[in-house]
Protein backbone atom coordinates (compact mmCIF):
# COMPACT_ATOMS: atom_id res chain seq x y z
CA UNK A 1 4.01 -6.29 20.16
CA UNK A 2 4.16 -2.94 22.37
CA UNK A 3 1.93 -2.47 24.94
CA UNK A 4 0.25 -4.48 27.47
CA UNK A 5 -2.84 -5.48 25.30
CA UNK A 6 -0.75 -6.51 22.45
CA UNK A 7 -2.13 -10.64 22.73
CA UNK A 8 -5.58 -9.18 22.34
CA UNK A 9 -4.59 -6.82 19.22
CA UNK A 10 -2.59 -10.07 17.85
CA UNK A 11 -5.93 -12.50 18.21
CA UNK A 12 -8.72 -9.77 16.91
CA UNK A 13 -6.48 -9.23 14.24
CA UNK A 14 -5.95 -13.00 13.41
CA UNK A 15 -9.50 -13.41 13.49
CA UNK A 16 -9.97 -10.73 11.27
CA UNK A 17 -8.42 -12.11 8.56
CA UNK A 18 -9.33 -15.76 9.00
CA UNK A 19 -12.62 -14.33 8.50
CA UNK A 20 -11.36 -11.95 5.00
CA UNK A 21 -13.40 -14.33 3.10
CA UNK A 22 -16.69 -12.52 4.17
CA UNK A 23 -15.34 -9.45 2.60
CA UNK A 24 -16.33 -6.70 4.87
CA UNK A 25 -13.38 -7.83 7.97
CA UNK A 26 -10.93 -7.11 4.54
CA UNK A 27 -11.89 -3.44 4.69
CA UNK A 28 -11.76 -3.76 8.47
CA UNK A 29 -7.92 -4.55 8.55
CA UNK A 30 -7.06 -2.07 5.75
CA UNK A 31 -8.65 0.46 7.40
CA UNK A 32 -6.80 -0.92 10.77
CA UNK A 33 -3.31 -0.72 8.89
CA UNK A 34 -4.17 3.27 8.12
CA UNK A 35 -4.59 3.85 11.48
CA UNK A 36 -1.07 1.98 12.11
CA UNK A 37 0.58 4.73 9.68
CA UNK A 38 -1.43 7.52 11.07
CA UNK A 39 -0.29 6.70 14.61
CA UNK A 40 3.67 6.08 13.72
CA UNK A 41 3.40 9.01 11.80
CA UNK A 42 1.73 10.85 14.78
CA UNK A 43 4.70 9.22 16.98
CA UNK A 44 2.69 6.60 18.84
CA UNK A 45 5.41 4.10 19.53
CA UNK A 46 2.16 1.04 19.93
CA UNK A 47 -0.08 0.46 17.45
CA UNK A 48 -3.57 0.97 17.48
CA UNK A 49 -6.37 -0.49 19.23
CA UNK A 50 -9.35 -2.17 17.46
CA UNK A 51 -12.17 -0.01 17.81
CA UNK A 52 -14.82 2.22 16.30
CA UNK A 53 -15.27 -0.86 13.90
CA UNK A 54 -17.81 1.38 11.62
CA UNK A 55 -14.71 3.86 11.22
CA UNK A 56 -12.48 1.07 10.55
CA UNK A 57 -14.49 -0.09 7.87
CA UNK A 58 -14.73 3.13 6.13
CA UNK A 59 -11.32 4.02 6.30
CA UNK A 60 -10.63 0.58 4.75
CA UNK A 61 -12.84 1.34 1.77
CA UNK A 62 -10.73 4.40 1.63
CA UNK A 63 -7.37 2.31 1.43
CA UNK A 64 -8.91 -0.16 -1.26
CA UNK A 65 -9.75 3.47 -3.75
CA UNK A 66 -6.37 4.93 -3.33
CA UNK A 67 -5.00 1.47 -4.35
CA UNK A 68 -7.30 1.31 -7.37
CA UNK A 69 -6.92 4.46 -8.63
CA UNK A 70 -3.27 4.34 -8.72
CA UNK A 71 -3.17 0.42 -9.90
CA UNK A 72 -5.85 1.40 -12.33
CA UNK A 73 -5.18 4.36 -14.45
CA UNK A 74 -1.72 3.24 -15.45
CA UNK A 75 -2.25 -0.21 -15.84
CA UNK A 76 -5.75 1.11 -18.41
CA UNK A 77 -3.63 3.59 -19.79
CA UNK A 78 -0.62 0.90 -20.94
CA UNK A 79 -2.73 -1.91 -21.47
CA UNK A 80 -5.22 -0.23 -23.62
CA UNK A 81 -1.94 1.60 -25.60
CA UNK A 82 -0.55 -1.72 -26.07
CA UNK A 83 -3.71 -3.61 -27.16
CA UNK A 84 -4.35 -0.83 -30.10
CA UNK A 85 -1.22 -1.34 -31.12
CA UNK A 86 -1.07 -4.54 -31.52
CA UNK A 87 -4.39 -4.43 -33.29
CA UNK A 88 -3.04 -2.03 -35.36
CA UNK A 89 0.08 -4.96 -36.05
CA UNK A 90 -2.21 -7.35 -36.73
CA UNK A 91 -4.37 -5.43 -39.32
CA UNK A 92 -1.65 -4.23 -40.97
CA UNK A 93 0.29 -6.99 -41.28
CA UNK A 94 3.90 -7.18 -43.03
CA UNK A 95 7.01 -5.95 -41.10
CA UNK A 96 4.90 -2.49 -40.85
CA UNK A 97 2.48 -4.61 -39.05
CA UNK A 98 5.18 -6.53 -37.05
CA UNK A 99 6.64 -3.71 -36.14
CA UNK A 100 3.62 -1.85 -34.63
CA UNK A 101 2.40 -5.04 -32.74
CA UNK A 102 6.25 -5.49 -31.22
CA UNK A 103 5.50 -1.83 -29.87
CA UNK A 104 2.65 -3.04 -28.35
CA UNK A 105 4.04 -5.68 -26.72
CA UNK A 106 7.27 -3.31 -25.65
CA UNK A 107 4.33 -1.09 -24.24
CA UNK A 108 2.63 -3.53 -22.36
CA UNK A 109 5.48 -5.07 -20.88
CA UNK A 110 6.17 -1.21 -19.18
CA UNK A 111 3.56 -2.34 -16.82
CA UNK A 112 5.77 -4.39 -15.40
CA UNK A 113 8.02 -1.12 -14.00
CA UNK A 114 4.89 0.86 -13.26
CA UNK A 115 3.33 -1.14 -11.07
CA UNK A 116 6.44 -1.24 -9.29
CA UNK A 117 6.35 1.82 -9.01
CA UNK A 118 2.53 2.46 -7.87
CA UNK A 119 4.05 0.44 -4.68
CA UNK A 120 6.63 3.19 -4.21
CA UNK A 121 4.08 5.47 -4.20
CA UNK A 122 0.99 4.27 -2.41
CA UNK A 123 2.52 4.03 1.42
CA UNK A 124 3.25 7.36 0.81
CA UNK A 125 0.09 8.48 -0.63
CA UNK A 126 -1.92 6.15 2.64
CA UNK A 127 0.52 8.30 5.07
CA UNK A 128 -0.95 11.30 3.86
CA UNK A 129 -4.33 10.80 4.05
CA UNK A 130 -3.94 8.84 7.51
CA UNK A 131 -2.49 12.13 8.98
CA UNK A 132 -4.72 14.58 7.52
CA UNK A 133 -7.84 12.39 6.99
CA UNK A 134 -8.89 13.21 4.06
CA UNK A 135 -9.32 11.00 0.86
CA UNK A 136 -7.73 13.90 -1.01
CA UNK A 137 -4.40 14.09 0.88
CA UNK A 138 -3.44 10.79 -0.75
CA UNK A 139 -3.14 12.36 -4.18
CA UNK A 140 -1.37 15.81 -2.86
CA UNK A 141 1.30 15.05 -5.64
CA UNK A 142 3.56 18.39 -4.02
CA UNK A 143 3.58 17.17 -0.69
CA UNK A 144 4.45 13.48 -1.69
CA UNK A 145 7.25 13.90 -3.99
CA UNK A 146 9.14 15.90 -1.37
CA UNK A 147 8.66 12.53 0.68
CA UNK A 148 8.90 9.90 -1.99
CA UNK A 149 12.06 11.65 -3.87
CA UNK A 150 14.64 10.99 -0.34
CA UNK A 151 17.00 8.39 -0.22
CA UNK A 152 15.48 7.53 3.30
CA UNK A 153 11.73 6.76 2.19
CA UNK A 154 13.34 4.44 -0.67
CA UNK A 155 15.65 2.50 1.73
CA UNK A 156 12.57 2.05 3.77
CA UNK A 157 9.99 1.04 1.56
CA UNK A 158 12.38 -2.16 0.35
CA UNK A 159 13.06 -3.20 3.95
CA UNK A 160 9.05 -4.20 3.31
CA UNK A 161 10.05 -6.30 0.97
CA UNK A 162 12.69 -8.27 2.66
CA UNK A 163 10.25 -9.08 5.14
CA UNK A 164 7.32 -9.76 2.74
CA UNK A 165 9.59 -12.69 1.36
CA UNK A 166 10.57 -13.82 5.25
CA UNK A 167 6.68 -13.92 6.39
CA UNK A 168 6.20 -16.13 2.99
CA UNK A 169 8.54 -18.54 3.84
CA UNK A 170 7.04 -19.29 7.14
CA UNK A 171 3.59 -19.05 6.14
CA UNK A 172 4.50 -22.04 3.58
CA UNK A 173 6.34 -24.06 6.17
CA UNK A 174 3.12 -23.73 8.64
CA UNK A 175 0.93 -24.40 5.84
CA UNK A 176 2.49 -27.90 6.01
CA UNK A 177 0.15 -28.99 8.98
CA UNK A 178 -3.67 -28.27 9.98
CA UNK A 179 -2.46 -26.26 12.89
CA UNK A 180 -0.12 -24.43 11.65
CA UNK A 181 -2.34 -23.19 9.01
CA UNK A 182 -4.77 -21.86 11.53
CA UNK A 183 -1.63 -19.88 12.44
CA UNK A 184 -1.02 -18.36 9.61
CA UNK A 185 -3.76 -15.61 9.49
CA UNK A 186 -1.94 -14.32 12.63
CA UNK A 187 1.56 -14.37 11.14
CA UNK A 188 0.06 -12.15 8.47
CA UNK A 189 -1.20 -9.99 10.83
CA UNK A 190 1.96 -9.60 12.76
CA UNK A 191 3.79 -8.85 9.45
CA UNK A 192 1.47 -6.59 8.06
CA UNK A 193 1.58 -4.06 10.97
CA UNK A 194 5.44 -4.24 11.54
CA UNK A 195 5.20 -3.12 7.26
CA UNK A 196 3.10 -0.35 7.95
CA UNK A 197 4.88 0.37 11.25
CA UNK A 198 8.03 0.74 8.08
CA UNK A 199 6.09 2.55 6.07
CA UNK A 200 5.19 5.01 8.83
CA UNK A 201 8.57 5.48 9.51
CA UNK A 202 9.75 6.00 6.52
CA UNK A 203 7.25 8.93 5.81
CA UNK A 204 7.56 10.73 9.30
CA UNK A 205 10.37 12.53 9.19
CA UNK A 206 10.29 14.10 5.30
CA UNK A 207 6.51 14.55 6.23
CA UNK A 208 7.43 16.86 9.07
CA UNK A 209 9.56 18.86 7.66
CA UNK A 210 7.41 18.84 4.68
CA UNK A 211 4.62 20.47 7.09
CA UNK A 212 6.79 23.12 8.45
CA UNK A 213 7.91 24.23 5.32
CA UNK A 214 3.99 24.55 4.39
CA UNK A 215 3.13 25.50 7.76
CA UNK A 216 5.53 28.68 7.27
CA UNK A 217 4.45 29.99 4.10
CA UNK A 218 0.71 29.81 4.37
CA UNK A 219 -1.16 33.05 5.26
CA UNK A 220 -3.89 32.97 7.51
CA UNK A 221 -7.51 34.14 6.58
């Protein structure tokens, strides 16, 4: 809610997502929450404006692959494991068989953990590529462990949470009446960006010294 245009921001981006159902205003807000972590990150204390709709769009597309590719290669990898396993079990049969097929299960159940942490991870991994703008940044594995790895960046990324389970709880109580579920798309809103205001945060000052350290060791060409 900083700034003077912050009602405006509030109803585009309510709009936005009472309209997620088209598809294409989804990649619109994800690409709008990248440019929230790129401009904490950059030390912009009010979020962005909505414009250059065309970049937010692409930018969004570029949110929804780094999700996928970190949801889906570990969840492929585990589930697959787990499902030859327990086909394995099952063709064996016995307690050879039983014991194989409770492996798989054991394996599967990892995901669980995983996932968790591919949620550690990803605000991270969005920081990254919303400060150097490049798909790429958001799998520089050196420069995000020396972020991810802090005691600050994990205190921060649960705080997320917290509110996650707050925003819920309201959303369901305003779901309760007609008008109050009109209000909900901008409740969502204004708890998304306060997240990736967190997330910001929580990256921009390991980030910074990250690039000084890099920024002092490279040799110029």
């Amino acid at each position: 809610m900083q700034g003077e245009s912050w009602i405006g921001r509030m109803l585009i981006g309510g709009v936005v997502l009472f309209l997620s159902f088209l598809i294409v205003p989804i990649f619109a807000f994800n690409g709008y929450l990248l440019r929230v972590i790129g401009s904490t990150v950059q030390g912009d204390p009010e979020p962005p404006a909505w414009e250059d709709w065309g970049g937010l769009i692409v930018d969004g597309i570029k949110v929804t692959i780094v999700g996928f590719v970190y949801a889906i290669v570990p969840t492929v990898v585990i589930v697959g494991g787990g499902a030859v396993f327990l086909g394995l079990g099952s063709a064996a049969g016995g307690d050879g068989g039983g014991l194989l097929a409770g492996f798989g299960l054991l394996s599967i159940l990892l995901l669980i953990p995983v996932l968790f942490l591919v949620y550690y991870i990803v605000p991270a991994a969005l920081a990254n590529m919303a400060v150097e703008g490049s798909l790429g940044a958001a799998f520089d594995f050196n420069m995000l462990k020396n972020v991810v790895l802090t005691s600050d960046y994990f205190v921060a990324v649960l705080m997320p949470i917290v509110v996650g389970v707050i925003l819920n709880i309201i959303n369901q109580i305003l779901a309760f009446t007609i008008i109050g579920l009109l209000l909900v798309p901008f409740t969502t809103f204004y708890g998304q960006v306060a997240v990736f205001r967190m997330f910001g945060l929580a990256f921009e000052k390991h980030a910074g010294q990250t690039g000084q350290q890099s920024t002092g060791t490279a040799t110029t060409v």
